[in-house]
C-alpha atoms as a PDB file:
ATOM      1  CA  UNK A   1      79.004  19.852  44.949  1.00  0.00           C
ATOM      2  CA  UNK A   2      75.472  21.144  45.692  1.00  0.00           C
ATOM      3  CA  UNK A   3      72.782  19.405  48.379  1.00  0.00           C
ATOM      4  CA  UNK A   4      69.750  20.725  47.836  1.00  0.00           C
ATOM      5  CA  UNK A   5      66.987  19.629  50.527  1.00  0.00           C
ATOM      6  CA  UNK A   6      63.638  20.107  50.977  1.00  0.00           C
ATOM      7  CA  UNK A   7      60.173  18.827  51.907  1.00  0.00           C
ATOM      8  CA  UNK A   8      56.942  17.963  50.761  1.00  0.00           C
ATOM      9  CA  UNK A   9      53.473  16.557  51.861  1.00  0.00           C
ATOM     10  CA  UNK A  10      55.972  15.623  55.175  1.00  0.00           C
ATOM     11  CA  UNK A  11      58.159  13.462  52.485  1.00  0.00           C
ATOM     12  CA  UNK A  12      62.279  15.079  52.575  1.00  0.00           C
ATOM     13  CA  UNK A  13      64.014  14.350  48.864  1.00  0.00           C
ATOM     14  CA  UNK A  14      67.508  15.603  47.882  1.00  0.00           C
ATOM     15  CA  UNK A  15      69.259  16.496  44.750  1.00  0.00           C
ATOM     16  CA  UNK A  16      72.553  16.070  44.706  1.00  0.00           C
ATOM     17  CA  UNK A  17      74.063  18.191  42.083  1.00  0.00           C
ATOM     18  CA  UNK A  18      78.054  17.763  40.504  1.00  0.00           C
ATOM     19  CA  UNK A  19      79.125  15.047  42.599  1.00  0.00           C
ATOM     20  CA  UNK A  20      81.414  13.057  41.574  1.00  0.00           C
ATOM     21  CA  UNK A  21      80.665   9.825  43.774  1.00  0.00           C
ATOM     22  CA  UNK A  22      77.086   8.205  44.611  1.00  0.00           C
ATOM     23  CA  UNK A  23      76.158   7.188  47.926  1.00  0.00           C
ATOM     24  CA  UNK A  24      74.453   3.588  48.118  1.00  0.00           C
ATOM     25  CA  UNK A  25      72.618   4.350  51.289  1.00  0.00           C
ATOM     26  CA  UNK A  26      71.103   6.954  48.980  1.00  0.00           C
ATOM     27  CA  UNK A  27      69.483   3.932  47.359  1.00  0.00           C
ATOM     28  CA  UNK A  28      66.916   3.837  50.246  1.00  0.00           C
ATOM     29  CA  UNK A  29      65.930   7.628  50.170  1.00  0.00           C
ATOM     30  CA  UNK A  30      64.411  10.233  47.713  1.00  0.00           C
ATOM     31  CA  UNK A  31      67.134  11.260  46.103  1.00  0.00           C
ATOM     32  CA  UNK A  32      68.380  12.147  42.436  1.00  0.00           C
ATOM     33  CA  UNK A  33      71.914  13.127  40.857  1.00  0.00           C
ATOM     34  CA  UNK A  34      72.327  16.053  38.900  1.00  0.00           C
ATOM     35  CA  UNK A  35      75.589  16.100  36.342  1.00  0.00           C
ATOM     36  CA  UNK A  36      77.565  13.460  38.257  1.00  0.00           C
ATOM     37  CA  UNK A  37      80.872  14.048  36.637  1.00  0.00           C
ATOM     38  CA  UNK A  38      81.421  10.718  35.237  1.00  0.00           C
ATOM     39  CA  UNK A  39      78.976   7.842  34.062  1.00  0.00           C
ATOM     40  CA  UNK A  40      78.265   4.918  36.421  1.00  0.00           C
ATOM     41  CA  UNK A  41      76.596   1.842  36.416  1.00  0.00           C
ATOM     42  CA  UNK A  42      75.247   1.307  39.446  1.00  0.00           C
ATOM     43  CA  UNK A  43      72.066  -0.932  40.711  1.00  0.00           C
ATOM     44  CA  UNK A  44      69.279  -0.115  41.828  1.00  0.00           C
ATOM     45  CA  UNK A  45      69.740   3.797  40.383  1.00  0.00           C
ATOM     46  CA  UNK A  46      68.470   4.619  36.885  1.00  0.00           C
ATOM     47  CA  UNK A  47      70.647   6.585  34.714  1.00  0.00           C
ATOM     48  CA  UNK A  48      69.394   9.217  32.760  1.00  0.00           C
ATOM     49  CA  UNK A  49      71.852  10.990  30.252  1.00  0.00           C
ATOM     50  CA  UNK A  50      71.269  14.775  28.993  1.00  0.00           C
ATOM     51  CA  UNK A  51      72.698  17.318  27.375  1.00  0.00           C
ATOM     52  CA  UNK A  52      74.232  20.847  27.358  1.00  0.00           C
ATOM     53  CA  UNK A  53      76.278  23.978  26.160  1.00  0.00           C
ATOM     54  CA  UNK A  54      79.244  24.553  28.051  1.00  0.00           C
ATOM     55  CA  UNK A  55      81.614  27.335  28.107  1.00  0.00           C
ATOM     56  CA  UNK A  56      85.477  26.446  29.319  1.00  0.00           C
ATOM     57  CA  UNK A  57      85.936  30.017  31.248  1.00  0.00           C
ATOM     58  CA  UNK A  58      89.720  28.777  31.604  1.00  0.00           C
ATOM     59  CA  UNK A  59      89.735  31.001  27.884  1.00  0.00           C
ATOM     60  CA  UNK A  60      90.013  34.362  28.286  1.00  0.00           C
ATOM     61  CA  UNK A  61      86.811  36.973  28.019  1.00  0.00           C
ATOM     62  CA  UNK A  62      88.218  37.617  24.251  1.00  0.00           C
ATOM     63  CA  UNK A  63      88.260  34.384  23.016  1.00  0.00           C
ATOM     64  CA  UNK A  64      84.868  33.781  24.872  1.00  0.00           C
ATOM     65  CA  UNK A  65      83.308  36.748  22.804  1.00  0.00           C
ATOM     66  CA  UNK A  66      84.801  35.598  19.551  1.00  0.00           C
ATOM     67  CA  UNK A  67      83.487  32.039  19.315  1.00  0.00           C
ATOM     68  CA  UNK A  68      79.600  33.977  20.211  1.00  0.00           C
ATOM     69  CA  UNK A  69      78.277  34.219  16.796  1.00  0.00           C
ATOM     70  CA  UNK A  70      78.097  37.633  15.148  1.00  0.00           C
ATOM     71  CA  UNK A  71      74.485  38.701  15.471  1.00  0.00           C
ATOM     72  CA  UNK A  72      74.754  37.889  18.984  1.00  0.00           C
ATOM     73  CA  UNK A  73      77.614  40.208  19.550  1.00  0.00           C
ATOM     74  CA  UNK A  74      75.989  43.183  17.524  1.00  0.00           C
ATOM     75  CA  UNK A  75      72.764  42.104  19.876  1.00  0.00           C
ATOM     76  CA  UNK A  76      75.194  42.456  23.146  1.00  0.00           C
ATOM     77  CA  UNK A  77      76.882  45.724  21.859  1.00  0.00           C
ATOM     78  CA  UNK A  78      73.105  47.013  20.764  1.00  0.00           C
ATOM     79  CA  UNK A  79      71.740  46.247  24.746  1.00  0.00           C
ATOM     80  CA  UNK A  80      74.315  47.769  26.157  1.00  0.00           C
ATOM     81  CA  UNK A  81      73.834  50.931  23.416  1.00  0.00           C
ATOM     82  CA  UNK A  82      70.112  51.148  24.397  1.00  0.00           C
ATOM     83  CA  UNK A  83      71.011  51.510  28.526  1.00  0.00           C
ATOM     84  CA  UNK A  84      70.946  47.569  29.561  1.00  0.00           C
ATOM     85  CA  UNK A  85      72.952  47.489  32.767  1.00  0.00           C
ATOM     86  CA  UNK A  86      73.480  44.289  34.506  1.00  0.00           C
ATOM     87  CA  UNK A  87      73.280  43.674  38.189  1.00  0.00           C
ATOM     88  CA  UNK A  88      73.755  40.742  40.792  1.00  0.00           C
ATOM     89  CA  UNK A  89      72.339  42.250  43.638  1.00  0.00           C
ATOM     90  CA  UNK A  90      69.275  40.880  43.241  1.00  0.00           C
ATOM     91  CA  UNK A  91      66.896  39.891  46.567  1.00  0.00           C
ATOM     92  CA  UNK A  92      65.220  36.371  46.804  1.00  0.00           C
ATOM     93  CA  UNK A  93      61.908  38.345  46.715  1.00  0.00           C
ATOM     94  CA  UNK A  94      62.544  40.037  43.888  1.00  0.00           C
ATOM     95  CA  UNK A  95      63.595  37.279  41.403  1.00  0.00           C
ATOM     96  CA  UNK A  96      60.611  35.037  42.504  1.00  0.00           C
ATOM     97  CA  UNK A  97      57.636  37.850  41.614  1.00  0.00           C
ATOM     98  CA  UNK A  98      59.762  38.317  38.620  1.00  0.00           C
ATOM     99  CA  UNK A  99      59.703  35.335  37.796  1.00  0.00           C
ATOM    100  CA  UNK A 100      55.893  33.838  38.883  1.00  0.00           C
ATOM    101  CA  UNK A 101      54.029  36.324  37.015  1.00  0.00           C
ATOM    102  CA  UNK A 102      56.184  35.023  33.903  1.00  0.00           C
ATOM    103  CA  UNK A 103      55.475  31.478  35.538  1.00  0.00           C
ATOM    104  CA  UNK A 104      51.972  32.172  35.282  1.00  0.00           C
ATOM    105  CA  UNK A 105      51.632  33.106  31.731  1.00  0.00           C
ATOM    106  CA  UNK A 106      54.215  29.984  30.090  1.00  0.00           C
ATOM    107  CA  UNK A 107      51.842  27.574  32.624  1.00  0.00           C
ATOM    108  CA  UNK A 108      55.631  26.666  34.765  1.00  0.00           C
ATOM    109  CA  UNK A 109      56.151  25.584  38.271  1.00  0.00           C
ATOM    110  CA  UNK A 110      56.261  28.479  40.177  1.00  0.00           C
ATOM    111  CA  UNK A 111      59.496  29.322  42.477  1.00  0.00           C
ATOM    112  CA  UNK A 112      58.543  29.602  46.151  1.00  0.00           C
ATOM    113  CA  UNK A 113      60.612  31.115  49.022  1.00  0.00           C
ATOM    114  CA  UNK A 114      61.774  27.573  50.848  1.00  0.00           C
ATOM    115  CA  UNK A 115      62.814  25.963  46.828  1.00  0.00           C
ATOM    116  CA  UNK A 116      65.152  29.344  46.317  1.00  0.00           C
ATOM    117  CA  UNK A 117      66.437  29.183  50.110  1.00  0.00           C
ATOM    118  CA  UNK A 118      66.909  25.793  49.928  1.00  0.00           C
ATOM    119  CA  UNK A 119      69.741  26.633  47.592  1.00  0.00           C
ATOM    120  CA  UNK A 120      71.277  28.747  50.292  1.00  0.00           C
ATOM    121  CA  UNK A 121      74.561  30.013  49.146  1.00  0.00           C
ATOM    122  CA  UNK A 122      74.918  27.948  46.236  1.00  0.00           C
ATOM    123  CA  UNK A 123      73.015  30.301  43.808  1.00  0.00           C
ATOM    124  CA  UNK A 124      73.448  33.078  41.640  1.00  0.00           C
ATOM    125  CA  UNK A 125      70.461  35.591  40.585  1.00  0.00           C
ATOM    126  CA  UNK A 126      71.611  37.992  37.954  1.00  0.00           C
ATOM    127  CA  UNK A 127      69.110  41.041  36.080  1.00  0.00           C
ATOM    128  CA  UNK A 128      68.874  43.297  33.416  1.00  0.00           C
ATOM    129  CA  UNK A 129      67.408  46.481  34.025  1.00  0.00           C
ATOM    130  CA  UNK A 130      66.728  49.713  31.773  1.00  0.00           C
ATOM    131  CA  UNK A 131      66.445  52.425  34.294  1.00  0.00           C
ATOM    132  CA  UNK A 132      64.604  50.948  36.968  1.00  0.00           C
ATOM    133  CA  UNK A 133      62.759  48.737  34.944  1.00  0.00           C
ATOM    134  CA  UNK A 134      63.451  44.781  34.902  1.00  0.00           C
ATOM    135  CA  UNK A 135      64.010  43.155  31.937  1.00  0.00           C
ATOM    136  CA  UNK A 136      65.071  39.856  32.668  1.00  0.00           C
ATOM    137  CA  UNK A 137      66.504  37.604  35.611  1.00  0.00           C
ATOM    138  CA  UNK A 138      67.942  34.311  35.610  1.00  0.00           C
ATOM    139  CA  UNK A 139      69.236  31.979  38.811  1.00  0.00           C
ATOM    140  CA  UNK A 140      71.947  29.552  38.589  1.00  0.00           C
ATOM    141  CA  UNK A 141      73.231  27.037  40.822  1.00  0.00           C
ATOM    142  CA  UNK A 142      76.698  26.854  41.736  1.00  0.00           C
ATOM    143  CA  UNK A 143      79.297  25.264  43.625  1.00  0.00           C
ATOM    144  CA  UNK A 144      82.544  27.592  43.225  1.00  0.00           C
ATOM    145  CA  UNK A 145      83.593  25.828  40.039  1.00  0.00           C
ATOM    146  CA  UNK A 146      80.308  25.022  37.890  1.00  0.00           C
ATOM    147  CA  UNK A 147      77.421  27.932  37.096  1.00  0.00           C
ATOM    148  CA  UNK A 148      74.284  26.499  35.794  1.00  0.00           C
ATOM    149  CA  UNK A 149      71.100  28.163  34.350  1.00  0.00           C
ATOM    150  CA  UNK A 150      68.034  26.721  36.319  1.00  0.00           C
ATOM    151  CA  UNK A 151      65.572  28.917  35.346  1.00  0.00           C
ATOM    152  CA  UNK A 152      64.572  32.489  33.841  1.00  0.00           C
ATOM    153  CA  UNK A 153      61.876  34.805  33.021  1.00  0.00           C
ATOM    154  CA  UNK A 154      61.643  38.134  30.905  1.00  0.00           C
ATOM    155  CA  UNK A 155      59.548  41.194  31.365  1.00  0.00           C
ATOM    156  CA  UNK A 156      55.751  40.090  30.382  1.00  0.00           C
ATOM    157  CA  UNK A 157      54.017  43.482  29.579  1.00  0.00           C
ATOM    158  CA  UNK A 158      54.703  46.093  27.178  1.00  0.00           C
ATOM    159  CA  UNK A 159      56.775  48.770  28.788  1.00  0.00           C
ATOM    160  CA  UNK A 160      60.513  47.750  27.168  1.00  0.00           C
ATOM    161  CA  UNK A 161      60.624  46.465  23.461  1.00  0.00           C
ATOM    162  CA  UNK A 162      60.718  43.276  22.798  1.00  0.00           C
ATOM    163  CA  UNK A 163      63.785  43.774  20.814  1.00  0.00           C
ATOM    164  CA  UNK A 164      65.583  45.460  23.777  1.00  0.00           C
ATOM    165  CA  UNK A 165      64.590  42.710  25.995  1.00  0.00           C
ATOM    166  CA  UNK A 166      66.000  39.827  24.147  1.00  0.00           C
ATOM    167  CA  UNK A 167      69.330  41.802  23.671  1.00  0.00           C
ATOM    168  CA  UNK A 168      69.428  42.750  27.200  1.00  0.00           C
ATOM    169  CA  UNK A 169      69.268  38.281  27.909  1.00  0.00           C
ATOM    170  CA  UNK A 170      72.132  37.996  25.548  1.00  0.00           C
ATOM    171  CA  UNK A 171      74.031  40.660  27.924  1.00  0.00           C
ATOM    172  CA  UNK A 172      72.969  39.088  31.270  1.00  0.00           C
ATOM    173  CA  UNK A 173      74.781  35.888  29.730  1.00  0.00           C
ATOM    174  CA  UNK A 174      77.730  37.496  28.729  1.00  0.00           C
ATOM    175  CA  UNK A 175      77.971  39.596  32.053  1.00  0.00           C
ATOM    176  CA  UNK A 176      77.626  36.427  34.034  1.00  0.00           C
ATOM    177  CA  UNK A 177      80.389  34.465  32.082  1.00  0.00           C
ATOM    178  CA  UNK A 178      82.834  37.497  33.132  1.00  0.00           C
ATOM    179  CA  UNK A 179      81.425  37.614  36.416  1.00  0.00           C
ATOM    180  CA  UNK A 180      81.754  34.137  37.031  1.00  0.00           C
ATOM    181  CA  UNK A 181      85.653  34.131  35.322  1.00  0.00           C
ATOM    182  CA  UNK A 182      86.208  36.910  37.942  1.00  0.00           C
ATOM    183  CA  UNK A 183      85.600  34.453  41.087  1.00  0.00           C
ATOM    184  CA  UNK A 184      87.596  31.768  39.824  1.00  0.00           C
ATOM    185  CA  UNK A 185      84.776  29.496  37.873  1.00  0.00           C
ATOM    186  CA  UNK A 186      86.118  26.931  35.286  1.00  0.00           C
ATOM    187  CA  UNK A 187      82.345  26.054  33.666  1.00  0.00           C
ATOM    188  CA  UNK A 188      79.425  27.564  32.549  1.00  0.00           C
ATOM    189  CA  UNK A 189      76.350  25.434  31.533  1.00  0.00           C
ATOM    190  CA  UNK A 190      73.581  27.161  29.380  1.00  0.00           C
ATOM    191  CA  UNK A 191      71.218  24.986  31.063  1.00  0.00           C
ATOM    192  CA  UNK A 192      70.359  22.058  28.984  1.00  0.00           C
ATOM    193  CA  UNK A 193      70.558  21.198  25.167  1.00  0.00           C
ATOM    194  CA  UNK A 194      67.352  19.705  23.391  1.00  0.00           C
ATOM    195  CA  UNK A 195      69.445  17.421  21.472  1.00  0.00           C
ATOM    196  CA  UNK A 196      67.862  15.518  18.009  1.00  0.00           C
ATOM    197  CA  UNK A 197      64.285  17.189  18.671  1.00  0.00           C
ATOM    198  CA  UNK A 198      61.701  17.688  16.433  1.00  0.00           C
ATOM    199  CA  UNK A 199      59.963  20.187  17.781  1.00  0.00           C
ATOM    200  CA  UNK A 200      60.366  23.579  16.655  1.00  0.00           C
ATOM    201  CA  UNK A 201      60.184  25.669  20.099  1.00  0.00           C
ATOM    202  CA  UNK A 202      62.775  23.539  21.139  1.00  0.00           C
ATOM    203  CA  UNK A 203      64.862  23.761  18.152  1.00  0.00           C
ATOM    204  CA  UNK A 204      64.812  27.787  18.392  1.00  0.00           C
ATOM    205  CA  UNK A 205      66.067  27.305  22.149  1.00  0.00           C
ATOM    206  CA  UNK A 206      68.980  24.948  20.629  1.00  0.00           C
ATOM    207  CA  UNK A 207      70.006  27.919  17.969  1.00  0.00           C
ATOM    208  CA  UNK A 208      69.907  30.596  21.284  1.00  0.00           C
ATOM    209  CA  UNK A 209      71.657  28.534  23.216  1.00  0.00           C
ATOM    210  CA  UNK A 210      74.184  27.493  20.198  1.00  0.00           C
ATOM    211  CA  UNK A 211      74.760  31.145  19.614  1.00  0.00           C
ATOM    212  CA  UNK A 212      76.885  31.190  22.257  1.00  0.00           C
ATOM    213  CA  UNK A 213      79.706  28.861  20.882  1.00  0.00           C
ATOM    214  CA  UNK A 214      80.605  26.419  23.581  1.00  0.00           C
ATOM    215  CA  UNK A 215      80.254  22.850  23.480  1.00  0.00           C
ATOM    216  CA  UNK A 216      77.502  20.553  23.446  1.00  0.00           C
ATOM    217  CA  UNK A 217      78.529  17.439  26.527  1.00  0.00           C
ATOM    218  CA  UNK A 218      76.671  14.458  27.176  1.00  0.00           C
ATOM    219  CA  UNK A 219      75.619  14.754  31.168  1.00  0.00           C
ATOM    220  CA  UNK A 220      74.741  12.183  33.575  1.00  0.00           C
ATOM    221  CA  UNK A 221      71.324  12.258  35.799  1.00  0.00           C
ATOM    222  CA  UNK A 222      70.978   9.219  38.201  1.00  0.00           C
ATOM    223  CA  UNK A 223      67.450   8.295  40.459  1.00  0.00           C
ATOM    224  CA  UNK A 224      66.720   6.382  43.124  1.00  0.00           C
ATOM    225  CA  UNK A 225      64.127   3.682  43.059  1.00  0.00           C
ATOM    226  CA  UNK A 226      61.689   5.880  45.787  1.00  0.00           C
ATOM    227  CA  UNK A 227      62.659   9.415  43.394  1.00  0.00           C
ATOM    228  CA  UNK A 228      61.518   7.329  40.477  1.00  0.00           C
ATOM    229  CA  UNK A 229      58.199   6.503  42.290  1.00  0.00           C
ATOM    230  CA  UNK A 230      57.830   9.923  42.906  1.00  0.00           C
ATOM    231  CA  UNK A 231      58.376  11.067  39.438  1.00  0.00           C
ATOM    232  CA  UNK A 232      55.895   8.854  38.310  1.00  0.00           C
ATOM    233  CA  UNK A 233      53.246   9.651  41.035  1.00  0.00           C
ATOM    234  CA  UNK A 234      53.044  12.891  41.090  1.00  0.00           C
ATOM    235  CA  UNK A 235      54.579  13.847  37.309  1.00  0.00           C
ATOM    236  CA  UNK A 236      57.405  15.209  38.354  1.00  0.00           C
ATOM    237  CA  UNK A 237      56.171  18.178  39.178  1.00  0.00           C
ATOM    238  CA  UNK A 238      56.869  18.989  42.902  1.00  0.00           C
ATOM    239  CA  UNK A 239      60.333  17.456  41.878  1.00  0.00           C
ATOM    240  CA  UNK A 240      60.814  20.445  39.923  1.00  0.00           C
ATOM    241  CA  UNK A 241      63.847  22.592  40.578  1.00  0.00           C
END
């Protein structure tokens, strides 16, 4: 279980992330949670069900690698050809001017320093590099048994090949699944599954994400009345993980 805290215009909301029990005194604060582990019904919260891609990491790293699909292993085996290495040591500053100037460019909420420390130890920032140059970095959020993508960015300028840096995501992915098997994980979430859309951005996300074998799940989002309000009044947007 994750608590994630934090403020705005003097206001203090929470998301509560894998819990497996909701709070009713929550029902009176600005809260929302994220994947409970089981469907509820429970006035006054609104339920909001999602999707994702998970990966049971109880399998071993062999069996993981066989269900990815075949140009996605050739893709792996081609980054790490071409020099990708893969590293966890990444600092809080580094991952969010990594990730803003992509931010800027795909119009996204940007990360700030007090949204990635209010995370504290319950994240994971991984990056490829080529040399010293980044390709790509992604955070998770964790709790010692589920890993799930939050957010990414890749390399926005010219200087590594296109090609090379959507191989070198493919590794990160893979790296972190054997990473995450190697402290004791039992899940790892892609990060959301666009399920029955239309549009075609979306769809080509889906096929990424799909290349990955896994599983799509049905997940389980619940808001309180005041997070609602919230949502609506300001869009959602300083809401945003």
């Amino acid at each position: 279980m994750v608590l994630i805290k934090r403020k705005k215009y003097g206001v203090t909301y929470y998301q509560k992330w894998f819990y497996d029990e909701i709070d009713l005194a929550d029902a009176f604060r600005i809260v929302a949670y994220r994947q409970l582990s089981k469907r509820v019904s429970l006035q006054p919260f609104a339920m909001e069900i999602s999707y994702s891609i998970v990966i049971d990491l109880s399998r071993t790293i062999d069996e993981i690698f066989a269900q990815f699909a075949k140009q996605t292993r050739h893709q792996i085996k081609k980054a790490e050809q071409e020099g990708v290495k893969v590293t966890f040591d990444v600092q809080d500053k580094e991952f969010i001017d990594f990730f803003n100037k992509f931010a800027a460019l795909r119009n996204l909420p940007i990360m700030t320093t007090s949204k990635l420390e209010s995370f504290k130890n319950n994240k994971i920032i991984v990056a490829s590099y080529v040399d010293t140059v980044p390709c790509a970095m992604r955070l998770y959020i964790c709790d010692g048994k589920i890993a799930r993508s939050i957010c990414s960015a890749t390399r926005t300028d010219n200087k590594i090949p296109t090609s090379i840096l959507g191989w070198s995501n493919k590794l990160m992915r893979f790296e972190t699944i054997k990473y995450l098997k190697e402290h004791g994980y039992e899940t790892y979430d892609l990060g959301g599954y666009a399920k029955d859309t239309q549009d075609p951005k979306l769809r080509g996300i889906n096929v990424l994400k799909e290349s990955f074998g896994g599983t799509i799940v049905e997940q389980y989002n619940y808001y309180s009345p005041l997070y609602k309000l919230a949502m609506k009044l300001g869009k959602g947007g300083w809401l945003c993980i």
